[in-house]
C-alpha atoms as a PDB file:
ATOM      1  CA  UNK A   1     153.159  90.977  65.482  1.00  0.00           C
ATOM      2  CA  UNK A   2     150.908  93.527  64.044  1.00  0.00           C
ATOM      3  CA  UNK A   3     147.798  92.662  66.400  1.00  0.00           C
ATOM      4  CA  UNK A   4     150.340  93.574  69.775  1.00  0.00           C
ATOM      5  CA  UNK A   5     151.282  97.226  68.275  1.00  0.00           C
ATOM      6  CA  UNK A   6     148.392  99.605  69.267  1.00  0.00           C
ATOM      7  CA  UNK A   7     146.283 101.882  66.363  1.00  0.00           C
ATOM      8  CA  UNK A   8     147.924 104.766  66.986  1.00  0.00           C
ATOM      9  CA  UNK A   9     151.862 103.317  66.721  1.00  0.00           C
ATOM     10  CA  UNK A  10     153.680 105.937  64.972  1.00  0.00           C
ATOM     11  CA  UNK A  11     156.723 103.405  64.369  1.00  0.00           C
ATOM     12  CA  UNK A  12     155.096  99.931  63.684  1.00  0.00           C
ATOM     13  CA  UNK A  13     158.513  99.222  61.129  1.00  0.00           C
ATOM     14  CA  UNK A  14     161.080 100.060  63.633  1.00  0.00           C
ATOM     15  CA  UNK A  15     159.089  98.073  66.290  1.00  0.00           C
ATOM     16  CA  UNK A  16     158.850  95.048  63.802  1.00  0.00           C
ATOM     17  CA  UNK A  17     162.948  94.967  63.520  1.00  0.00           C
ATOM     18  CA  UNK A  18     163.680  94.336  67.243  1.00  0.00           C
ATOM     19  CA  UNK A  19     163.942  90.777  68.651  1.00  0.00           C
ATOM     20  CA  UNK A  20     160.533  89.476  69.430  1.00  0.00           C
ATOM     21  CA  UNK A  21     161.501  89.240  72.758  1.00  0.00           C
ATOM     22  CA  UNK A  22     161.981  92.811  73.252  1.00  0.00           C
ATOM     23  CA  UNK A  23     158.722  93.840  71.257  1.00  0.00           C
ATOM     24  CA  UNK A  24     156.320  93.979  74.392  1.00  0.00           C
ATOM     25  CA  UNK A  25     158.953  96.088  76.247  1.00  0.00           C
ATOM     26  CA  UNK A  26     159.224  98.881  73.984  1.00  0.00           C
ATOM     27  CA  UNK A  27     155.597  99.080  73.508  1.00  0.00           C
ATOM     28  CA  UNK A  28     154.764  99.052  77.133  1.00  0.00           C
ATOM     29  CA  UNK A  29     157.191 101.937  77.361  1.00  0.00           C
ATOM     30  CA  UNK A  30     155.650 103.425  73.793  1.00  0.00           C
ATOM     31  CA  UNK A  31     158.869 104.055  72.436  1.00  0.00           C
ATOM     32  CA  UNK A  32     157.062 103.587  69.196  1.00  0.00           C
ATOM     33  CA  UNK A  33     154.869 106.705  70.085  1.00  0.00           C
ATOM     34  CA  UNK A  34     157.554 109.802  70.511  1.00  0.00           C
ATOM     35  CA  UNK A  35     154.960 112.185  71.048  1.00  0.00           C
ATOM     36  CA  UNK A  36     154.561 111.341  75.119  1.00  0.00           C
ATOM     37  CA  UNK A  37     158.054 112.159  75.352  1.00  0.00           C
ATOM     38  CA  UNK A  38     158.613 115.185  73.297  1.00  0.00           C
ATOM     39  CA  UNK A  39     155.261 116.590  75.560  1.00  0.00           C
ATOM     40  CA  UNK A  40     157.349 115.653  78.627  1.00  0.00           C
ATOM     41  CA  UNK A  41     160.796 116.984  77.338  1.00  0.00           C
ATOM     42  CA  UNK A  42     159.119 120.445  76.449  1.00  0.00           C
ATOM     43  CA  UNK A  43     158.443 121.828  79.451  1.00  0.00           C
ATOM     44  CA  UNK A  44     161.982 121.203  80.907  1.00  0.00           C
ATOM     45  CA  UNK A  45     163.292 122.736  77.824  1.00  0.00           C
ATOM     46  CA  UNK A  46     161.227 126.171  78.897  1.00  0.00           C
ATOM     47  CA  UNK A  47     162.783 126.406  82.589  1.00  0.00           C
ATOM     48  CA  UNK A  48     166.310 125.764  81.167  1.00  0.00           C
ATOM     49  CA  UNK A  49     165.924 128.213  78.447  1.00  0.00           C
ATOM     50  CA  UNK A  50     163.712 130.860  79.842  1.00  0.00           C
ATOM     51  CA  UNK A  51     166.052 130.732  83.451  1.00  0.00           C
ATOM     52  CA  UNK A  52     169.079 131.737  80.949  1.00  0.00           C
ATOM     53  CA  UNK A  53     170.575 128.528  80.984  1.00  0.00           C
ATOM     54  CA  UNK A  54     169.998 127.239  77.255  1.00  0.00           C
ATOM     55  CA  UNK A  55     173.237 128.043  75.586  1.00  0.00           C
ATOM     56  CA  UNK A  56     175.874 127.373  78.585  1.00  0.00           C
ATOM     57  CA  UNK A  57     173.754 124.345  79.862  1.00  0.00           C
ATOM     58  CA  UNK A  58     173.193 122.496  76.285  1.00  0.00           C
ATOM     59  CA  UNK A  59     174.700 119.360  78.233  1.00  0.00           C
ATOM     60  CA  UNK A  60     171.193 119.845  80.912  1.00  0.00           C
ATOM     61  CA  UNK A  61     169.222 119.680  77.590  1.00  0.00           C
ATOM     62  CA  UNK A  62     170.152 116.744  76.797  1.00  0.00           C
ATOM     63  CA  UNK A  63     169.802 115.069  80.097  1.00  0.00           C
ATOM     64  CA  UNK A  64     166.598 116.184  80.216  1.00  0.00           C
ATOM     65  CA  UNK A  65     165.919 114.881  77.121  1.00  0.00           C
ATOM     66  CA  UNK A  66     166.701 111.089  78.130  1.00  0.00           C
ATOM     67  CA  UNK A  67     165.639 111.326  81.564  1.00  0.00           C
ATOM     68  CA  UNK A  68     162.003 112.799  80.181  1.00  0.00           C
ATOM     69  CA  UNK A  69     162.685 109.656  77.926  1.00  0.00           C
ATOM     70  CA  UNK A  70     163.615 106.871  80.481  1.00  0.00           C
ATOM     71  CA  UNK A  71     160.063 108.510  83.205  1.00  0.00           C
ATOM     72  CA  UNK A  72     157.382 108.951  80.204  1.00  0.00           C
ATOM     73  CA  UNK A  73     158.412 105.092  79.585  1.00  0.00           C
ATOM     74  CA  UNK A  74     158.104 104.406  83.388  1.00  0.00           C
ATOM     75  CA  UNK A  75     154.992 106.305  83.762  1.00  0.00           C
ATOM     76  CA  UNK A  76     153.134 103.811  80.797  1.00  0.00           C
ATOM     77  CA  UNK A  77     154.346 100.881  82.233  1.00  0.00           C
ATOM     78  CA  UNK A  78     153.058 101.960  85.523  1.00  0.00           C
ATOM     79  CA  UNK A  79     149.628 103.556  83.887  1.00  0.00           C
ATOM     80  CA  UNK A  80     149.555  99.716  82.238  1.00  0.00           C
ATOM     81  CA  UNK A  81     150.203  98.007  85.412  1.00  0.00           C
ATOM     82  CA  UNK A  82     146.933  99.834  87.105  1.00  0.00           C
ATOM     83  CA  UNK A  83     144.762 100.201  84.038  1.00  0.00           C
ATOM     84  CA  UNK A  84     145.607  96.621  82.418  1.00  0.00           C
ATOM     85  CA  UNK A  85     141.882  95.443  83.326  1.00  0.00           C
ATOM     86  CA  UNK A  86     140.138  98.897  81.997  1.00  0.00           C
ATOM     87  CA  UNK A  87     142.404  98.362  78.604  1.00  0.00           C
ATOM     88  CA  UNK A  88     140.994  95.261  77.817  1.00  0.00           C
ATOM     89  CA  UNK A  89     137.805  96.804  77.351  1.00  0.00           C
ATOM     90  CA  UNK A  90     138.603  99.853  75.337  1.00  0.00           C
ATOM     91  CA  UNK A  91     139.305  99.198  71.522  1.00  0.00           C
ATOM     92  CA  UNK A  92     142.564 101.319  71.278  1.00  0.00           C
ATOM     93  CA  UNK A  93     144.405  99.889  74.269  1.00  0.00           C
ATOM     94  CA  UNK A  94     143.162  96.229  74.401  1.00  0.00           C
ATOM     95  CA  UNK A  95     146.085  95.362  72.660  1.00  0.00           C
ATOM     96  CA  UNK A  96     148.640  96.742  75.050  1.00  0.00           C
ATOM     97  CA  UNK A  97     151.131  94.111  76.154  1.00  0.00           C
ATOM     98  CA  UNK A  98     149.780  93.191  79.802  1.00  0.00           C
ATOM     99  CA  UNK A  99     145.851  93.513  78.980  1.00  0.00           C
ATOM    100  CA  UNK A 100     146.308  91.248  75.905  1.00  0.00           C
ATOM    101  CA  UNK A 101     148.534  89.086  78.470  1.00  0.00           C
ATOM    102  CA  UNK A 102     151.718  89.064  76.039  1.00  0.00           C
ATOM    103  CA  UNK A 103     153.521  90.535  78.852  1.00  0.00           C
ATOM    104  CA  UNK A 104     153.683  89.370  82.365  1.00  0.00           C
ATOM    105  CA  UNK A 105     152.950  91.514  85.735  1.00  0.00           C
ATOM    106  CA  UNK A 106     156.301  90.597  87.311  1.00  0.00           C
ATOM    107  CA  UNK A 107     157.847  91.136  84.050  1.00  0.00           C
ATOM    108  CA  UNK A 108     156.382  95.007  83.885  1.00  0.00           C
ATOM    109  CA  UNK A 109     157.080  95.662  87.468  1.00  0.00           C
ATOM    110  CA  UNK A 110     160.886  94.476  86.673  1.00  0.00           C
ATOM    111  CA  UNK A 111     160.905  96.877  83.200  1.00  0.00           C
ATOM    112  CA  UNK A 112     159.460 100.205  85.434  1.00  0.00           C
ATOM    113  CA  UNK A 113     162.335  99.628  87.580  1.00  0.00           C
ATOM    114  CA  UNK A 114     165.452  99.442  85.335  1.00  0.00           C
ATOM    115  CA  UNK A 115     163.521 102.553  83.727  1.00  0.00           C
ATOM    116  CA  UNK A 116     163.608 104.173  86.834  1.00  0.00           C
ATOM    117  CA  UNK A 117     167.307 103.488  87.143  1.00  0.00           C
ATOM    118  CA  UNK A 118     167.789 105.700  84.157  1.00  0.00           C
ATOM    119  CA  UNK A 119     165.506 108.344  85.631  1.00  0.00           C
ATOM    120  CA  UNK A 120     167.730 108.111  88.529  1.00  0.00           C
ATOM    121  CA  UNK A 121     171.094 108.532  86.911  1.00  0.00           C
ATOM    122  CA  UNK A 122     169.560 111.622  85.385  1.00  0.00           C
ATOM    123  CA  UNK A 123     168.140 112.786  89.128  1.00  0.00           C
ATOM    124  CA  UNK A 124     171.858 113.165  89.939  1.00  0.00           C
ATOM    125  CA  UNK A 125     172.643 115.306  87.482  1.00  0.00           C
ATOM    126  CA  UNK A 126     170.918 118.793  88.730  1.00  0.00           C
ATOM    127  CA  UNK A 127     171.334 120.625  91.602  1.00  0.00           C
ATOM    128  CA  UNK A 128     169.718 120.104  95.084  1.00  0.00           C
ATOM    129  CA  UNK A 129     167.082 122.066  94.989  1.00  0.00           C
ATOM    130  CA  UNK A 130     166.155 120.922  91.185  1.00  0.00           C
ATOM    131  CA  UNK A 131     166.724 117.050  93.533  1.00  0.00           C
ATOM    132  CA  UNK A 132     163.665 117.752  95.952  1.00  0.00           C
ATOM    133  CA  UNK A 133     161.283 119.352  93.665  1.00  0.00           C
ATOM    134  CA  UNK A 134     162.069 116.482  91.253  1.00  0.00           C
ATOM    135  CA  UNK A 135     161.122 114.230  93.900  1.00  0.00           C
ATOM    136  CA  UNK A 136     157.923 116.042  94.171  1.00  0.00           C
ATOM    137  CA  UNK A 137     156.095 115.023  91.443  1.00  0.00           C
ATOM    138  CA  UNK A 138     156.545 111.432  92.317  1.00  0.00           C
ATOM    139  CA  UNK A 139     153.200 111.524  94.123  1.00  0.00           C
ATOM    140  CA  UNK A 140     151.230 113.193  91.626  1.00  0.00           C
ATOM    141  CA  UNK A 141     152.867 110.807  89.040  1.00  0.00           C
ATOM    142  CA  UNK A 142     151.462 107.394  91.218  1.00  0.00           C
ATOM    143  CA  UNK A 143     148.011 109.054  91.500  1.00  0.00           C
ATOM    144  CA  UNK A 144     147.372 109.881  88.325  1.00  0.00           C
ATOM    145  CA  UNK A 145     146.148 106.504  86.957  1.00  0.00           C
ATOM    146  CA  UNK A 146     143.251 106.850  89.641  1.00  0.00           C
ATOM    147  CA  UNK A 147     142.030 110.117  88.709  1.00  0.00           C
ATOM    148  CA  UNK A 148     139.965 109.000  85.276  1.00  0.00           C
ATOM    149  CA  UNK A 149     137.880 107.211  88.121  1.00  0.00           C
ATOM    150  CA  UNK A 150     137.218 109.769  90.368  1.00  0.00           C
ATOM    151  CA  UNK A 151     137.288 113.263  88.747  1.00  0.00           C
ATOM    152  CA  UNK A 152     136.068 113.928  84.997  1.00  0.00           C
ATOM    153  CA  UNK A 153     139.414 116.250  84.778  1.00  0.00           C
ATOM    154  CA  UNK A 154     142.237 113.964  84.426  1.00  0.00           C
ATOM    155  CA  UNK A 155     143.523 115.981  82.391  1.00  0.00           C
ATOM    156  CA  UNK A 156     144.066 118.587  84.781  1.00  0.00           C
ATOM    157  CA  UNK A 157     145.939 116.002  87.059  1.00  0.00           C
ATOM    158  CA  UNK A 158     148.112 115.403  83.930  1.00  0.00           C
ATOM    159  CA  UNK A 159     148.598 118.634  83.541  1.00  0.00           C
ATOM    160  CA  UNK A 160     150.267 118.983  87.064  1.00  0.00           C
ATOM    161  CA  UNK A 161     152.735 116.110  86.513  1.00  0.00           C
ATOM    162  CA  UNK A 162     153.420 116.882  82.706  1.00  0.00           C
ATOM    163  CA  UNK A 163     154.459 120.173  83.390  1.00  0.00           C
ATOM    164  CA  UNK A 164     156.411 119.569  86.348  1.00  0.00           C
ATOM    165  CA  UNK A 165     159.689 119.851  84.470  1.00  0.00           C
ATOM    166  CA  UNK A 166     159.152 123.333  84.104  1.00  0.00           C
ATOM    167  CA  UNK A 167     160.093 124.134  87.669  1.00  0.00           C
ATOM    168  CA  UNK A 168     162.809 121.423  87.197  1.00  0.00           C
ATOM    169  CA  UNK A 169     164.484 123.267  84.562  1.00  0.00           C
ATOM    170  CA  UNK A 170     164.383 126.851  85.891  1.00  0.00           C
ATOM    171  CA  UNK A 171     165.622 125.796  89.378  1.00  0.00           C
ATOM    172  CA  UNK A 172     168.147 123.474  87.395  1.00  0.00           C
ATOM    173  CA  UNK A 173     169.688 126.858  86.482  1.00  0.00           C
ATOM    174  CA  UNK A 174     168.120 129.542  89.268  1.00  0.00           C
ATOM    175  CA  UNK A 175     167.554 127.460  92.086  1.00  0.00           C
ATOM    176  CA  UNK A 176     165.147 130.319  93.611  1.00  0.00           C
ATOM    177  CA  UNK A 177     161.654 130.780  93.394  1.00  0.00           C
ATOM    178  CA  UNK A 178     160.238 133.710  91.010  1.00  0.00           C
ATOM    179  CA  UNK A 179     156.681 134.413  89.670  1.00  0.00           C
ATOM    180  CA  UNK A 180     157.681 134.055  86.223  1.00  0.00           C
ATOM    181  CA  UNK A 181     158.867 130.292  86.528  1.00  0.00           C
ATOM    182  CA  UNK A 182     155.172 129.578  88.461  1.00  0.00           C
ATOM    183  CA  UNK A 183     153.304 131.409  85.219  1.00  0.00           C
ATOM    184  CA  UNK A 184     155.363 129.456  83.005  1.00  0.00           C
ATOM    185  CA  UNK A 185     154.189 125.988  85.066  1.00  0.00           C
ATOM    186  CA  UNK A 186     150.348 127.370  85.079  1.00  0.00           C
ATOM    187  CA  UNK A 187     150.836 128.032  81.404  1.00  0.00           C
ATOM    188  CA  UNK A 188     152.103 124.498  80.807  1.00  0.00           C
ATOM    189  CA  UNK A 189     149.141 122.969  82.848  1.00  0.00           C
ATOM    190  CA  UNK A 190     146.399 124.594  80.709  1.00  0.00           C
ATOM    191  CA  UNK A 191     148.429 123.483  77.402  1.00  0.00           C
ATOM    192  CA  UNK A 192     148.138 120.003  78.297  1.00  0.00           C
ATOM    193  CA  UNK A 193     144.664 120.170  79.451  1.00  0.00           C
ATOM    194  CA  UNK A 194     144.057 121.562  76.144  1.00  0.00           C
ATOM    195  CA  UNK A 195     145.829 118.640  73.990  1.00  0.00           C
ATOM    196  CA  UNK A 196     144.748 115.838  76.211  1.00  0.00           C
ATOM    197  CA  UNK A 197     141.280 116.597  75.781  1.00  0.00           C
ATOM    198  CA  UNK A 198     141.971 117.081  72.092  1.00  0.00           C
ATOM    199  CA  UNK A 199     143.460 113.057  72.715  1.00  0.00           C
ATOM    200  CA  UNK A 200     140.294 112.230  75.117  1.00  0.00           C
ATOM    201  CA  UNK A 201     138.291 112.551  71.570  1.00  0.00           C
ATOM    202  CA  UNK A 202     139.408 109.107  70.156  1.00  0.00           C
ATOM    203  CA  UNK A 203     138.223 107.126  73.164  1.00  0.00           C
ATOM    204  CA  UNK A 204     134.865 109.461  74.302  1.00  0.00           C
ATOM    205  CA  UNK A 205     132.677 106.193  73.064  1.00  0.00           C
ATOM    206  CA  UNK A 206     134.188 103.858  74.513  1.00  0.00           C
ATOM    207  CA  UNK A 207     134.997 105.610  77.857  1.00  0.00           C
ATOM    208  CA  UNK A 208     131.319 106.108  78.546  1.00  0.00           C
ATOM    209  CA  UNK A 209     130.486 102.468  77.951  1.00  0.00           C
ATOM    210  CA  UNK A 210     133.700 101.975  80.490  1.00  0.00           C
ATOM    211  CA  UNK A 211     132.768 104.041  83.407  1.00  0.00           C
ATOM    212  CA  UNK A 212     136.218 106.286  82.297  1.00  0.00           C
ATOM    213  CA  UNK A 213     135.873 110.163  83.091  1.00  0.00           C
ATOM    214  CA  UNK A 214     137.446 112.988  80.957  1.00  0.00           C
ATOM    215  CA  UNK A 215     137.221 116.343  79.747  1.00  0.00           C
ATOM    216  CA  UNK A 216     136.204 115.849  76.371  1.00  0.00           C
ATOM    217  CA  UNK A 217     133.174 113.435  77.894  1.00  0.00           C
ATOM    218  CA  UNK A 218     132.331 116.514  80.552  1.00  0.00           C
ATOM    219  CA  UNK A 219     132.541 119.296  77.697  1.00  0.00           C
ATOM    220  CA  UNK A 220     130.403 117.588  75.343  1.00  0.00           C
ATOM    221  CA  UNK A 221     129.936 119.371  72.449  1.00  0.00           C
ATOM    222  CA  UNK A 222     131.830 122.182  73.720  1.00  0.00           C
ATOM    223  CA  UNK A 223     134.841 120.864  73.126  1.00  0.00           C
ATOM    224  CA  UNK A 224     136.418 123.009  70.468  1.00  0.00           C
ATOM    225  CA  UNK A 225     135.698 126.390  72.750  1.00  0.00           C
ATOM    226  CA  UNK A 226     136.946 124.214  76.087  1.00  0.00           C
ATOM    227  CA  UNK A 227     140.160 124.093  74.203  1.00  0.00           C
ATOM    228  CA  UNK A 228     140.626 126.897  73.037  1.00  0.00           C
ATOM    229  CA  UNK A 229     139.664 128.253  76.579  1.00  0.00           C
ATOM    230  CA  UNK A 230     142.034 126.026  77.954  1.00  0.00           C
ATOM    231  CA  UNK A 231     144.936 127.407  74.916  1.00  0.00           C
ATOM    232  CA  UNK A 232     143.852 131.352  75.571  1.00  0.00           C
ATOM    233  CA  UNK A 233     144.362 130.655  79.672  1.00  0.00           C
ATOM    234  CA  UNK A 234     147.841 129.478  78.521  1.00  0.00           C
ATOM    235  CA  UNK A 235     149.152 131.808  76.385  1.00  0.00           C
ATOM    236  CA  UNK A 236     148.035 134.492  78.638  1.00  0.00           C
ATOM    237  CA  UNK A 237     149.950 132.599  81.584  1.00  0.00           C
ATOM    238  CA  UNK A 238     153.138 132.572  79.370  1.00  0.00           C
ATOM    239  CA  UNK A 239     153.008 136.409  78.280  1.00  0.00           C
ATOM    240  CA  UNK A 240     152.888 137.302  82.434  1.00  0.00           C
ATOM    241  CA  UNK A 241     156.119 134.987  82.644  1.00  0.00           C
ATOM    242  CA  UNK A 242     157.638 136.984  79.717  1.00  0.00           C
ATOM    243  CA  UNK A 243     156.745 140.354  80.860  1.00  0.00           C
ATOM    244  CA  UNK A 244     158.248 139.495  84.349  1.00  0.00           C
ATOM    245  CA  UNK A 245     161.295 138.728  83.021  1.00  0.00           C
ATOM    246  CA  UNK A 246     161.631 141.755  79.979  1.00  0.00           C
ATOM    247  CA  UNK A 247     158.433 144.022  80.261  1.00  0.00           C
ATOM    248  CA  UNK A 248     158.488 145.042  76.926  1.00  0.00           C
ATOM    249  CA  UNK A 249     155.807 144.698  74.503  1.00  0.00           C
ATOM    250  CA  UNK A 250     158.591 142.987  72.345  1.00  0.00           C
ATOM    251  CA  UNK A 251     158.938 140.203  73.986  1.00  0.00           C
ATOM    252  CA  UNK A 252     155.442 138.772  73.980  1.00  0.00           C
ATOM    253  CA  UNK A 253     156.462 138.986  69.851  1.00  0.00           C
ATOM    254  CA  UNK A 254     157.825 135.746  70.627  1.00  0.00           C
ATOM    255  CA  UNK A 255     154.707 133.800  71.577  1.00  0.00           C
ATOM    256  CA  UNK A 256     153.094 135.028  68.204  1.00  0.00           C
ATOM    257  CA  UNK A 257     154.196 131.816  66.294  1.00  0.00           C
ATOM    258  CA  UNK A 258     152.913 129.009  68.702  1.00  0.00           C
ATOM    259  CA  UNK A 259     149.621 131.079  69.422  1.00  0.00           C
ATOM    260  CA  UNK A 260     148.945 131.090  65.967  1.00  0.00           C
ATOM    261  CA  UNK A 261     149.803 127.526  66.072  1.00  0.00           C
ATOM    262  CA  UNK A 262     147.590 126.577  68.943  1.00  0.00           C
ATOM    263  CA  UNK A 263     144.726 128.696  66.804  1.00  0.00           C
ATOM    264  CA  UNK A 264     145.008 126.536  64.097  1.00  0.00           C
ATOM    265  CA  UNK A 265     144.813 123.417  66.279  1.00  0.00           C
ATOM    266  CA  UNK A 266     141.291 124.429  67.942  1.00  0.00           C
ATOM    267  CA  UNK A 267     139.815 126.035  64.535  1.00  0.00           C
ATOM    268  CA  UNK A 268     140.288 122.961  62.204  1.00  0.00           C
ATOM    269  CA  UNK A 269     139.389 120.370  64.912  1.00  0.00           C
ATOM    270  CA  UNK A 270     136.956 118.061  63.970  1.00  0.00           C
ATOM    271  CA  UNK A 271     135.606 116.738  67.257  1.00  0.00           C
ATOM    272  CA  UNK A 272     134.201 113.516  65.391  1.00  0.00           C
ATOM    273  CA  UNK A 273     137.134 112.449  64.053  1.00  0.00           C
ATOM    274  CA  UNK A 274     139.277 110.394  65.856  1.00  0.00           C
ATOM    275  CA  UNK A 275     142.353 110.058  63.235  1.00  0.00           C
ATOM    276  CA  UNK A 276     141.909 113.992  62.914  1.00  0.00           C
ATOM    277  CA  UNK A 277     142.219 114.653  67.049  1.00  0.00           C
ATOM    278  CA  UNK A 278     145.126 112.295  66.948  1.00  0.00           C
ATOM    279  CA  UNK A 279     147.311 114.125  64.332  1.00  0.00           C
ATOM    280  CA  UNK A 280     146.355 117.628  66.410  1.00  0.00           C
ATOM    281  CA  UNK A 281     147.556 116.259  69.314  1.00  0.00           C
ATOM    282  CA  UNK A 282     150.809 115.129  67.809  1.00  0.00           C
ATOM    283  CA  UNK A 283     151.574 118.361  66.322  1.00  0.00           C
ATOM    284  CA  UNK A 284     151.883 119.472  70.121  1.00  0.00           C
ATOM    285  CA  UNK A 285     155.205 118.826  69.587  1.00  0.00           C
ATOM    286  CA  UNK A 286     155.870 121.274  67.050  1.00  0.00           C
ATOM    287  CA  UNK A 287     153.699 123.438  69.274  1.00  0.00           C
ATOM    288  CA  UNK A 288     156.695 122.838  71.885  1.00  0.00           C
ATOM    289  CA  UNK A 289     159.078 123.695  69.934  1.00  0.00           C
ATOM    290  CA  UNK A 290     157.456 126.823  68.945  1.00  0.00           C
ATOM    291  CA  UNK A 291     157.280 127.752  72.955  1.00  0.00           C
ATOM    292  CA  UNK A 292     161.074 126.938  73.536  1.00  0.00           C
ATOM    293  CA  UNK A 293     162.326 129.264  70.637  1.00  0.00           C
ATOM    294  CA  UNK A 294     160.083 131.972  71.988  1.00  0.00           C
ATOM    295  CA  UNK A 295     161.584 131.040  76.252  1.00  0.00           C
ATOM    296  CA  UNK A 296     164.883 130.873  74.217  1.00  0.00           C
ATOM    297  CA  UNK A 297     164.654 134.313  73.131  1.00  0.00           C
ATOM    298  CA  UNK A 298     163.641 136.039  76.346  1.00  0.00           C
ATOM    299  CA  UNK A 299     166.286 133.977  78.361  1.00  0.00           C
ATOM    300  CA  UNK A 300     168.920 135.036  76.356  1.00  0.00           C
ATOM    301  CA  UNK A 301     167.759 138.767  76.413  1.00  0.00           C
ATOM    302  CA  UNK A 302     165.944 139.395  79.865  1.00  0.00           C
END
């Protein structure tokens, strides 16, 4: 059992006490590795709460919550299902369930769809126009996979589809375009550009052996002032959204706590450590939380 749970399992016990059976499943869908989701959730969270909608649409939250569930797990078994040949040849993901052949193709393809189900029942609870720009980032969701081939800024393309609930929460409430819900998506973008090249650290070895592209590869030993480039561009992008919304100085006081979170991330990095880079990237979701007190705040009072 331990040789099919990946290094970086956050929940190898909880994994161990389901049937063996259902072991590969949960993997391919990381439910042992929260963090995917939580970076998913977040950015819904935002729109809801920065649109107003926080308090009288708690019941949206929690949608939200599974549904960001239900697609992160559909988007790894998908990522699996196109990458299973590249993960056999990278130490941290060779033991994923289809590259170490635990789990069959047919079986994967038949798991991403009864995830998708979920996503679906989810899909029908928002409005329409929350329904079509939902539907949106189904494109940039199937192309992703391809993009560590072609472009060393995959991170950027995950940044697009990561962030996508942002627009999905704010129309979920205002179901109108306005500049402050598009500076709270370009916000979101640069934030996970910023962590996933933080993530890209563990793997930069064996990614260049690979033929794999990413940003931390392309910013060499730049890295730490990439990110916080990347952390500056979207804290600046989040304090237009506020000021939109209540243009008072006040109310950029509420991004203080998670930019002096995001400052501690990129000033005790340590770009050659790989367990170090890991636990920085998980404390994005902290960093999340942070942001959705601070969109709470101005929602409530714009």
């Amino acid at each position: 059992m331990t040789e099919q749970i990946v290094p970086d399992s956050e929940h190898k016990g909880i994994i161990g006490l389901l049937p063996s059976a259902a072991r590969p499943y949960a993997l391919l869908a990381r439910f042992d590795r929260p963090i995917g989701w939580w970076l998913l959730f977040w950015p819904c969270a935002w729109g809801v709460a920065l649109a107003g909608g926080a308090v009288q649409r708690w019941d949206l939250i929690i949608w939200l919550l599974l549904g960001s569930i239900a697609m992160r797990g559909a988007g790894c078994v998908y990522n699996d299902i196109v990458d299973r040949d590249l993960d056999r040849q990278v130490e941290r993901t060779r033991s994923r369930p289809l590259a170490s052949g635990v789990t069959s193709l047919k079986a994967a393809w038949i798991w991403l769809a009864l995830l998708c189900l979920i996503g679906l029942l989810v899909w029908f609870q928002i409005n329409g126009t929350a329904k079509l720009v939902a539907l949106g980032s189904l494109a940039l969701v199937a192309a992703y996979p391809f993009m560590k081939r072609i472009t060393w800024w995959p991170q950027a393309w995950l940044g697009l589809v990561f962030s996508w609930g942002a627009l999905v929460g704010w129309l979920a409430i205002e179901p109108q375009f306005h500049w402050a819900m598009g500076l709270l998506y370009l916000g979101s973008i640069f934030w996970v550009i910023g962590y996933d090249t933080i993530y890209a650290l563990q793997d930069r070895e064996d990614d260049a052996l690979v033929g794999i592209r990413s940003s931390a590869l392309r910013l060499g030993t730049n890295v730490r002032f990439g990110v916080l480039v990347f952390y500056l561009v979207a804290l600046a992008s989040w304090a237009g959204a506020f000021w939109m919304l209540r243009p008072q100085w006040l109310a950029l006081v509420a991004l203080v706590p998670v930019g002096l979170h995001l400052l501690w991330q990129m000033t005790t990095l340590k770009s050659g450590d790989g367990d170090d880079a890991l636990n920085k990237f998980r404390s994005n979701r902290f960093a999340g939380f942070l942001m959705f007190l601070a969109c709470l705040v101005v929602g409530q009072t714009a």
